[in-house]
Protein backbone atom coordinates (compact mmCIF):
# COMPACT_ATOMS: atom_id res chain seq x y z
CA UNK A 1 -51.09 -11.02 -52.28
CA UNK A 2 -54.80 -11.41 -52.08
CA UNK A 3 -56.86 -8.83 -52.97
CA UNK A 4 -58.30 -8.13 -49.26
CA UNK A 5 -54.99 -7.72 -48.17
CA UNK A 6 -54.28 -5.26 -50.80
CA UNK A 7 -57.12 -3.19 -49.89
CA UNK A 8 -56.17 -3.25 -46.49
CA UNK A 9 -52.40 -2.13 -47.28
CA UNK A 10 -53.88 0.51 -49.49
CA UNK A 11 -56.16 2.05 -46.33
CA UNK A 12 -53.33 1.75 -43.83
CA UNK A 13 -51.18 4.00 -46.35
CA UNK A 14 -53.48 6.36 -47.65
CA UNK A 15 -54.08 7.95 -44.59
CA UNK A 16 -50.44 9.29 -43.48
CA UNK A 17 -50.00 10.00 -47.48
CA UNK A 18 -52.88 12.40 -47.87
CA UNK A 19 -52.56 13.92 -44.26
CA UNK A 20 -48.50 14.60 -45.23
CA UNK A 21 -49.76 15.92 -49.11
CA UNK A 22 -52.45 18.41 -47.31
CA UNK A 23 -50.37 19.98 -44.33
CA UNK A 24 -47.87 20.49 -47.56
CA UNK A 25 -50.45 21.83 -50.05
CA UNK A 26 -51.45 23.75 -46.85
CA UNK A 27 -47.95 25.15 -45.86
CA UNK A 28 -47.71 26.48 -49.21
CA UNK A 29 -50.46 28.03 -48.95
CA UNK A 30 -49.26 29.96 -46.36
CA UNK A 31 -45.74 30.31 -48.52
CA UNK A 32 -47.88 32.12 -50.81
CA UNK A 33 -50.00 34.08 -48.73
CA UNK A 34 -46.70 35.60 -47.66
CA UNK A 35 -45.36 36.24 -51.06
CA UNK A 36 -42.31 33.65 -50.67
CA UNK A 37 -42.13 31.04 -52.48
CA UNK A 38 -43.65 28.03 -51.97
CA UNK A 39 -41.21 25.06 -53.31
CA UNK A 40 -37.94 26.58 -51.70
CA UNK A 41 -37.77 26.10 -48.18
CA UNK A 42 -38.69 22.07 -48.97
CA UNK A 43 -35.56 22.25 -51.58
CA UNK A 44 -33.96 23.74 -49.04
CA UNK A 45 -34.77 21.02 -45.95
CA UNK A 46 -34.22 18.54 -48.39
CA UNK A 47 -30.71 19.89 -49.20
CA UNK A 48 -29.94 19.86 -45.41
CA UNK A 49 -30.99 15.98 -45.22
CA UNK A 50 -27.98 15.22 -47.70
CA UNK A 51 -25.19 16.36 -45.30
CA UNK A 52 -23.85 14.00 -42.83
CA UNK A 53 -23.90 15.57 -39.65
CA UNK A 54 -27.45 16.81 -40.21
CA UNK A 55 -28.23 12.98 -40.47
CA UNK A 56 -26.75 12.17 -37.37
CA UNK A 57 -28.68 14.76 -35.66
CA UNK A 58 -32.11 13.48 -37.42
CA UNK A 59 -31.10 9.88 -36.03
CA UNK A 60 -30.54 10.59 -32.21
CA UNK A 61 -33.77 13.11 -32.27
CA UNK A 62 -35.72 10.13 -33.83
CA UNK A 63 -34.78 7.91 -31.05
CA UNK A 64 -36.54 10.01 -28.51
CA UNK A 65 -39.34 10.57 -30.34
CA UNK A 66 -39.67 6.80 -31.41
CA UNK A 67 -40.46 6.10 -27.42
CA UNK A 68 -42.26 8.48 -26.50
CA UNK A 69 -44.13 7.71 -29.59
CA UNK A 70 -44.50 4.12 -28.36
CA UNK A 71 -45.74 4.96 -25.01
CA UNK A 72 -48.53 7.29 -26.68
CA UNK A 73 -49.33 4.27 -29.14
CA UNK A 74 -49.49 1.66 -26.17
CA UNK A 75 -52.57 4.00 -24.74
CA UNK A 76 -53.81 4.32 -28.12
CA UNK A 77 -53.96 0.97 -28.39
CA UNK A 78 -56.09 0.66 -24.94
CA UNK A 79 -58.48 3.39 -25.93
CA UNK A 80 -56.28 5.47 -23.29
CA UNK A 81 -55.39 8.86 -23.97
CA UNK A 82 -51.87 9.26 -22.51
CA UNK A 83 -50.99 13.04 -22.66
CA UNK A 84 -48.82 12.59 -19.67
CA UNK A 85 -45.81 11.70 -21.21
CA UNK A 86 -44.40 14.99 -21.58
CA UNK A 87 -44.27 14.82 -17.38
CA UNK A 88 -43.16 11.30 -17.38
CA UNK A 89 -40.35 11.69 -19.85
CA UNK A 90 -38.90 14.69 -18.12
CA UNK A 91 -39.19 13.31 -14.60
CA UNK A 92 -38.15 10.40 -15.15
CA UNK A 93 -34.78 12.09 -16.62
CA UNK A 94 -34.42 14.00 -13.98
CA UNK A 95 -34.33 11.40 -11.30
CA UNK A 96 -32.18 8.98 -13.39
CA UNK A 97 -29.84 12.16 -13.28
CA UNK A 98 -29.92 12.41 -9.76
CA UNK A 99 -29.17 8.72 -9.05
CA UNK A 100 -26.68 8.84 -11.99
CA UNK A 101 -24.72 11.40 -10.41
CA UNK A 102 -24.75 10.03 -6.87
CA UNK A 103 -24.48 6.50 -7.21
CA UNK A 104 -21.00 5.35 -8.96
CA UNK A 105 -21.51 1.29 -9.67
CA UNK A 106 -19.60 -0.89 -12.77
CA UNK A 107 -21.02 0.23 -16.33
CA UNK A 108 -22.59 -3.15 -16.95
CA UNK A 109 -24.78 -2.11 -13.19
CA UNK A 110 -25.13 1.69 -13.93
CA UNK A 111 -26.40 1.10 -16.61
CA UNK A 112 -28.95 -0.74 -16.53
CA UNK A 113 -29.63 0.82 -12.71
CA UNK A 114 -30.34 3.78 -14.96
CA UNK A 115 -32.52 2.53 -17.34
CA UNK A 116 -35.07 0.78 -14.37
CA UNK A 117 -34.90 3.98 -12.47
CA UNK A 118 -35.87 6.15 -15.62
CA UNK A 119 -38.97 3.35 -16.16
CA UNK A 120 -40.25 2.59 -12.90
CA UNK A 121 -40.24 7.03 -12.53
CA UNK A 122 -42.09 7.02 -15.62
CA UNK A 123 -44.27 4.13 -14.88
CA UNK A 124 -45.11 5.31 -11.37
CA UNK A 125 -46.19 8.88 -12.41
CA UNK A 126 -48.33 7.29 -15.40
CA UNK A 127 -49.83 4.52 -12.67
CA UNK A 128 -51.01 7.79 -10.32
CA UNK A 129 -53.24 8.68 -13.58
CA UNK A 130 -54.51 5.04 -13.76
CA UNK A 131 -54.88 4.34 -10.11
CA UNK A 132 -57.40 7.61 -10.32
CA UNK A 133 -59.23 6.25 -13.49
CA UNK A 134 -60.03 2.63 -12.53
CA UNK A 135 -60.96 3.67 -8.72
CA UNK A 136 -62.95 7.00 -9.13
CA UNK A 137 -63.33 6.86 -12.50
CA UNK A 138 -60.94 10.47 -13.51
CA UNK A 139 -60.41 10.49 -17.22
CA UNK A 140 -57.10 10.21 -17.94
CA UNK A 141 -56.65 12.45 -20.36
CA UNK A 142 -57.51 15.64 -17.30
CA UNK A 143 -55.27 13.51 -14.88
CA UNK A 144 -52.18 13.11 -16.63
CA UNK A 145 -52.52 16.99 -18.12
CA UNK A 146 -52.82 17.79 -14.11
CA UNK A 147 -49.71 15.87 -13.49
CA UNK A 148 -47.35 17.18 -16.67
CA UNK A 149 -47.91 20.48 -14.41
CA UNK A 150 -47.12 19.22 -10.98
CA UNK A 151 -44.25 17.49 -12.63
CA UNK A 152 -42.81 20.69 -14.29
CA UNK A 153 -43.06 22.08 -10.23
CA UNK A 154 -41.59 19.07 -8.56
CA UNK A 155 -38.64 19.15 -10.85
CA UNK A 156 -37.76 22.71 -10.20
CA UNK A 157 -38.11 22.25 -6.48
CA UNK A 158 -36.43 19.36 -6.62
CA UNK A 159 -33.19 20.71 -8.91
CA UNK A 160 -33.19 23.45 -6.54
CA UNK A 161 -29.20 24.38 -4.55
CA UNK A 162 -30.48 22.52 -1.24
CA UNK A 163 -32.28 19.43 -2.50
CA UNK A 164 -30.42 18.01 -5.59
CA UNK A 165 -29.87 20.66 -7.61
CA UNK A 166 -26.28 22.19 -8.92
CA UNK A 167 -25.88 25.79 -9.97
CA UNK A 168 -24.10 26.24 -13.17
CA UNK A 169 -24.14 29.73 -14.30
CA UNK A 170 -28.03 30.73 -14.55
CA UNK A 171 -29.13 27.20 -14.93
CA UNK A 172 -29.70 24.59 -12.11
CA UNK A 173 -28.84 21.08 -13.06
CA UNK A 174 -28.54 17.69 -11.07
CA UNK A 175 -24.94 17.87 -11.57
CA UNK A 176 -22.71 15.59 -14.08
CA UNK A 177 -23.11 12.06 -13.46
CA UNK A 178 -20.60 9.57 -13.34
CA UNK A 179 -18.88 8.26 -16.26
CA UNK A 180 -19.85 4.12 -15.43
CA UNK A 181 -23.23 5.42 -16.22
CA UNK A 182 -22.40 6.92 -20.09
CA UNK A 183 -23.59 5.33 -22.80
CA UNK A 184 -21.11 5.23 -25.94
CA UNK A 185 -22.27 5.71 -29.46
CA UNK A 186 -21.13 5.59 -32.76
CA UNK A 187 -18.67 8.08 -33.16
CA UNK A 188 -18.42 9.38 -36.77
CA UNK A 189 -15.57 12.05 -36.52
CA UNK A 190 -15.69 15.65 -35.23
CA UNK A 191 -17.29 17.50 -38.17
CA UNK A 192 -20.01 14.61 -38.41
CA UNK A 193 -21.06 13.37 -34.90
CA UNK A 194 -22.08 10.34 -32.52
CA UNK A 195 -25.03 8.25 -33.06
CA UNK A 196 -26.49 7.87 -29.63
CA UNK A 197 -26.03 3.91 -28.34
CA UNK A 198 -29.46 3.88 -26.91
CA UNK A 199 -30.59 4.20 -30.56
CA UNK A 200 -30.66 0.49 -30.73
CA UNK A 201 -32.66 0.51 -27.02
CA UNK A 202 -35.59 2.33 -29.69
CA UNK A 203 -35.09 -0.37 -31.82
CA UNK A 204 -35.60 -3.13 -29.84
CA UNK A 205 -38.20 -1.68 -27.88
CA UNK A 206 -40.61 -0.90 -31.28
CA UNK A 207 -39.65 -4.73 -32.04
CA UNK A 208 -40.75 -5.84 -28.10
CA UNK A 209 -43.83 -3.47 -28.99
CA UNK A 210 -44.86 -5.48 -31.92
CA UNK A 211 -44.10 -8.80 -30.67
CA UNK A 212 -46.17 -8.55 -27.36
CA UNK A 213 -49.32 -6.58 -29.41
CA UNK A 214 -49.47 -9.05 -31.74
CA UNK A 215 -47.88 -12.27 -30.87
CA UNK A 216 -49.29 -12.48 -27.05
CA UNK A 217 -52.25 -13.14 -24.81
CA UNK A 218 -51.58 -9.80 -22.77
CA UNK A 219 -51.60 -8.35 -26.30
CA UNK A 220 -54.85 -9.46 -27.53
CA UNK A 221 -56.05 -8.93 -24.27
CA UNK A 222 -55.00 -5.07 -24.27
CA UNK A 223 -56.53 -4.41 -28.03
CA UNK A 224 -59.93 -6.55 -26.73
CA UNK A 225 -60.30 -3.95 -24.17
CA UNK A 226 -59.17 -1.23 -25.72
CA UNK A 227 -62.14 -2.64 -29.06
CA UNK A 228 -64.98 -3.10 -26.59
CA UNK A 229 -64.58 -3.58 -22.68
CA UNK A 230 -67.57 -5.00 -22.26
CA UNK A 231 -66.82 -7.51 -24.47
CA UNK A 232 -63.08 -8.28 -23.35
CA UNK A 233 -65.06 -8.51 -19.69
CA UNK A 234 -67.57 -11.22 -20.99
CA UNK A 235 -64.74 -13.40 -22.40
CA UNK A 236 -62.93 -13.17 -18.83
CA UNK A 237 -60.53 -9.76 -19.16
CA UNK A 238 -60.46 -7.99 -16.11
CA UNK A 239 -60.91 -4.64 -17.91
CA UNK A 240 -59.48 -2.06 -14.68
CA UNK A 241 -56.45 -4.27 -14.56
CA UNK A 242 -56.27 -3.64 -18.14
CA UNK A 243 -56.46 -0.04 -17.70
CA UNK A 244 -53.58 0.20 -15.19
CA UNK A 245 -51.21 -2.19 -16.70
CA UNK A 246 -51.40 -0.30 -20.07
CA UNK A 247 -50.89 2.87 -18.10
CA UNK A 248 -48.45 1.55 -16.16
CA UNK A 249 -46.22 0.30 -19.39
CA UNK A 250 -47.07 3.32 -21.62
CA UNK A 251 -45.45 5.32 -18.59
CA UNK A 252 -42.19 3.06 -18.29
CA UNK A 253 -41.22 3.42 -21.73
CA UNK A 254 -41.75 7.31 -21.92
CA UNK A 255 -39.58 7.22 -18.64
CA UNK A 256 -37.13 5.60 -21.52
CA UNK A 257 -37.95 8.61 -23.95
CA UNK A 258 -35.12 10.99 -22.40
CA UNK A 259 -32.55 8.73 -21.56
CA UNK A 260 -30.94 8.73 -25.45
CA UNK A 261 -29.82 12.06 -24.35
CA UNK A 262 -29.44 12.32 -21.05
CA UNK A 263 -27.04 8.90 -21.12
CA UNK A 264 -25.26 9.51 -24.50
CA UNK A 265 -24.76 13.16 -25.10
CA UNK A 266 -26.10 15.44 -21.78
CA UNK A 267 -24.81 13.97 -18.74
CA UNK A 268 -27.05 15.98 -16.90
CA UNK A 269 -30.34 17.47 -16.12
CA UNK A 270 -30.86 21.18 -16.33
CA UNK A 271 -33.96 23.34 -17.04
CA UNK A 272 -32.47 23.06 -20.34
CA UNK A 273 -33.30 19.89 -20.97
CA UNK A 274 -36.15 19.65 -24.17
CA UNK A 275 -39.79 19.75 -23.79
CA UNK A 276 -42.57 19.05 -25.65
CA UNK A 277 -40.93 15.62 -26.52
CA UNK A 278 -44.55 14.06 -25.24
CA UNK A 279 -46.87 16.21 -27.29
CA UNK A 280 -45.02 15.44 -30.57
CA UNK A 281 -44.82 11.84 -30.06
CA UNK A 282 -49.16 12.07 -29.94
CA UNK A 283 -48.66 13.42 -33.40
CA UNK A 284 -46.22 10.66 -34.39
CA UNK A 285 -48.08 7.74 -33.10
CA UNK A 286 -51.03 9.40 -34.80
CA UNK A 287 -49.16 9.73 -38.24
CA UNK A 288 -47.47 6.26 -38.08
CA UNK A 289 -51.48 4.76 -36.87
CA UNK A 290 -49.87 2.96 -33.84
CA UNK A 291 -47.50 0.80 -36.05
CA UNK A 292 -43.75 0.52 -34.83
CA UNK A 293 -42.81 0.89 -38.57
CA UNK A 294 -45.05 3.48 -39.77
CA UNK A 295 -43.71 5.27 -36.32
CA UNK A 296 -40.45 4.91 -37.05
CA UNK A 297 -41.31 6.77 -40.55
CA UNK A 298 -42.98 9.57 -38.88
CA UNK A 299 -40.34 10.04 -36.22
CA UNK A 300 -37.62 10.21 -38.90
CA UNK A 301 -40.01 12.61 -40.70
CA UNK A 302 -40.58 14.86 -37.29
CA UNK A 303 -36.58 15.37 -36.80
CA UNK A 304 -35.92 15.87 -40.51
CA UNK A 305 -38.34 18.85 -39.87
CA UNK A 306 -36.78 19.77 -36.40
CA UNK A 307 -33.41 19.60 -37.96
CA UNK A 308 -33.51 20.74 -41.48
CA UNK A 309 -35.36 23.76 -40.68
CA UNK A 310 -32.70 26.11 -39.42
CA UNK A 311 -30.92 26.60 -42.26
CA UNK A 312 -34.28 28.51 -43.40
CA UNK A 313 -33.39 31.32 -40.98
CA UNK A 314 -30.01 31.55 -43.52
CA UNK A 315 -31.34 31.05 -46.91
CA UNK A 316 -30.25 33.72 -49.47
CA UNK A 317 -31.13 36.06 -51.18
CA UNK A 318 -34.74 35.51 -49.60
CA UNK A 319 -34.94 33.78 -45.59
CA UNK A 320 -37.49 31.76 -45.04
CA UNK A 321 -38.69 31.61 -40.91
CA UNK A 322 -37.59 28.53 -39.82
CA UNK A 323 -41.20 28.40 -37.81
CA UNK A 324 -42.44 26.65 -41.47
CA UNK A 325 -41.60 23.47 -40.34
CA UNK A 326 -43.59 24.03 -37.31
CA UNK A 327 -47.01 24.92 -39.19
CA UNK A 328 -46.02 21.61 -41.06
CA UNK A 329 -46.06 19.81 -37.74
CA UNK A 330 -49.29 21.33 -36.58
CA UNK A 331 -51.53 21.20 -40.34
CA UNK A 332 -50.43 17.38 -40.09
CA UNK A 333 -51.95 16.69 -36.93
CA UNK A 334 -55.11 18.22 -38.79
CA UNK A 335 -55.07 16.28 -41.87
CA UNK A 336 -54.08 13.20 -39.59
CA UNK A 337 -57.70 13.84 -37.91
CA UNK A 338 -59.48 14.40 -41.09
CA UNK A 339 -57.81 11.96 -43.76
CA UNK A 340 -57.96 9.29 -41.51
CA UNK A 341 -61.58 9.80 -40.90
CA UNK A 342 -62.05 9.89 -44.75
CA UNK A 343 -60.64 6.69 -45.37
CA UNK A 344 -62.13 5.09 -42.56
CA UNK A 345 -65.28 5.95 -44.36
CA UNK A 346 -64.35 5.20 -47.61
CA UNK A 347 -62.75 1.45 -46.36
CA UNK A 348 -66.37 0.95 -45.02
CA UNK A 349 -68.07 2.00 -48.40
CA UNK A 350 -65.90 -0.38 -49.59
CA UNK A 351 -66.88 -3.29 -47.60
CA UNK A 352 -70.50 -2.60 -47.54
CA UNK A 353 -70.24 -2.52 -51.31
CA UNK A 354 -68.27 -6.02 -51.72
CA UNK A 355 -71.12 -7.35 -49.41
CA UNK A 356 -73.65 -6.26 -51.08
CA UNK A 357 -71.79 -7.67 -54.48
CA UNK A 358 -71.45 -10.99 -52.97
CA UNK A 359 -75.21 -10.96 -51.57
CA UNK A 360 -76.48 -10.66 -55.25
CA UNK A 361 -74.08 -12.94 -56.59
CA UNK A 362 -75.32 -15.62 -54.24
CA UNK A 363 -78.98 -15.16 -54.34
CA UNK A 364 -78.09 -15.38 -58.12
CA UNK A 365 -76.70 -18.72 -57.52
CA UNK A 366 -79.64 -19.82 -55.01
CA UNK A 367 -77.09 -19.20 -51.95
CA UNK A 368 -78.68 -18.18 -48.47
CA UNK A 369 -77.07 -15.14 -47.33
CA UNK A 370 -75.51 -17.09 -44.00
CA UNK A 371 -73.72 -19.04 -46.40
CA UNK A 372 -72.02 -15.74 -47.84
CA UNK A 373 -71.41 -14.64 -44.30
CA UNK A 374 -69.13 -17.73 -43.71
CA UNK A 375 -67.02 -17.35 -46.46
């Protein structure tokens, strides 16, 4: 491996490593602050990641947060701050519910009737956010923040007794949807669990999400405008159709973000049904810098700390809150910020410095300085 490609392996590590070694040296901090220990509760999480069922449980909660990871990183990736997805993901499960549990088609229809109802939701209520950018110029991120709470209203009206909803107890729900429309997973036994099936739809959509970023024209296109819009316009982009096609996608696949559940475990959408699964795929996609693997890394390291951290609450002799793992989560979005800044400045030291090495070296040798340019 050449030595530029080293360097540039080195930067696109060091920033996850140190943010994930601060919020740690952080969290201990705390630990200590509150006279506990602060090596424990990691043995402790760690422990939990060795048992099988725990496992399973970290799998199917990576899945979700893979996607919605993926529709935070297409924005990203635009220069588009998509903070919708929360909204997107939890409509969009909601009305795949609702035609789940009313329409009764062949699995190898309902299925995939599912899946294009859960995307174009999610894609719609994303597209609202970038019809309002590229036509009157609303940021997106106050837009889509706007719409996560008109979403959270529509759904309850919407789940309510005379619309679609279905009393159960306290809880309104859409109702159990028909069995075509289940997803099978991998069942491991009782005492371990199923994986969810749409485990491998995360899979092959990070794959899809690499392949058209990087081996496309609508790729290139999307990270030109996203790098300068100005200059993606001057080499013949059409930046605002740009803006709403990257909105439009980043929505579909969040409307994708629920449906692991929903399809292979739930059956059903209640008020029940998790939240928040938008917010913590912003800190994912931040953590794994946009990349499908390096999300894939940080999604398996968000639901080790979602699932591990229970078993805090029954540590003896001494509990531990299992709210530990949720500092964690927050002091890494911090260190995400600030160690990625820090290496970003450090890569360009870097540079400037093997420049100005090469500039010397070639006025040394009676080179011009272009001619150092073009190599």
């Amino acid at each position: 491996m050449k030595k530029f490609d080293k360097e540039r392996v080195l930067l696109a590590v060091a920033g996850p490593v140190i943010a994930l070694v601060a919020a740690i040296a952080l969290t201990s901090v705390v630990l200590l602050a509150s006279g506990k220990s602060p090596f424990e509760p990691y043995s402790l999480m760690l422990q939990q990641a060795t048992y099988s069922d725990v496992q399973v449980l970290i799998l199917n909660q990576a899945s979700l947060y893979y996607l919605a990871a993926l529709a935070v990183a297409i924005g990203f990736r635009m220069n588009l701050f998509n903070i919708g997805v929360d909204g997107q993901y939890r409509l969009a499960a909601m009305m795949t519910a609702v035609v789940g549990t009313h329409i009764a088609l062949p699995g190898v229809l309902q299925v995939p009737l599912l899946l294009l109802v859960g995307m174009l939701t999610g894609a719609f209520w994303a597209g609202i956010a970038g019809v309002l950018k590229v036509t009157r110029g609303v940021s997106e991120v106050v837009a889509t923040i706007m719409l996560n709470a008109i979403a959270t209203s529509l759904i309850g009206y919407l789940t309510l007794d005379n619309i679609w909803g279905v009393q159960v107890g306290n809880n309104n729900t859409t109702g159990v949807m028909k069995k075509s429309g289940w997803v099978p997973g991998i069942n491991l036994g009782s005492d371990v669990g199923e994986i969810y099936g749409l485990v491998f739809l995360a899979v092959l959509m990070g794959v899809l999400y690499w392949v058209v970023l990087n081996r496309t024209r609508f790729g290139f296109d999307l990270r030109a405008t996203g790098a300068s819009e100005t200059a993606a316009a001057a080499s013949g982009v059409d930046a605002k159709k740009m803006v709403l096609t990257a909105m439009l996608i980043s929505g579909a696949v969040a409307g994708l973000s629920g449906l692991p559940l929903l399809l292979g475990d739930a059956h059903s959408y209640s008020l029940s049904f998790p939240t928040g699964l938008g917010f913590t795929g912003i800190t994912i996609a931040l953590l794994g810098r946009n990349n499908p693997v390096g999300i894939a890394f940080a999604a398996l390291l968000i639901a080790f700390l979602d699932k591990a951290s229970p078993a805090l609450d029954y540590a003896t002799p001494v509990a531990y809150e299992k709210e530990i793992a949720t500092i964690m989560q927050g002091l890494i979005v911090f260190a995400v910020v600030i160690s990625y800044e820090a290496v970003r400045v450090w890569g360009l030291r870097r540079q400037q410095k093997r420049v100005g090495e090469e500039l010397a070296a070639a006025a040394a040798n009676n080179n011009s300085p272009k001619e150092v340019a073009a190599r």
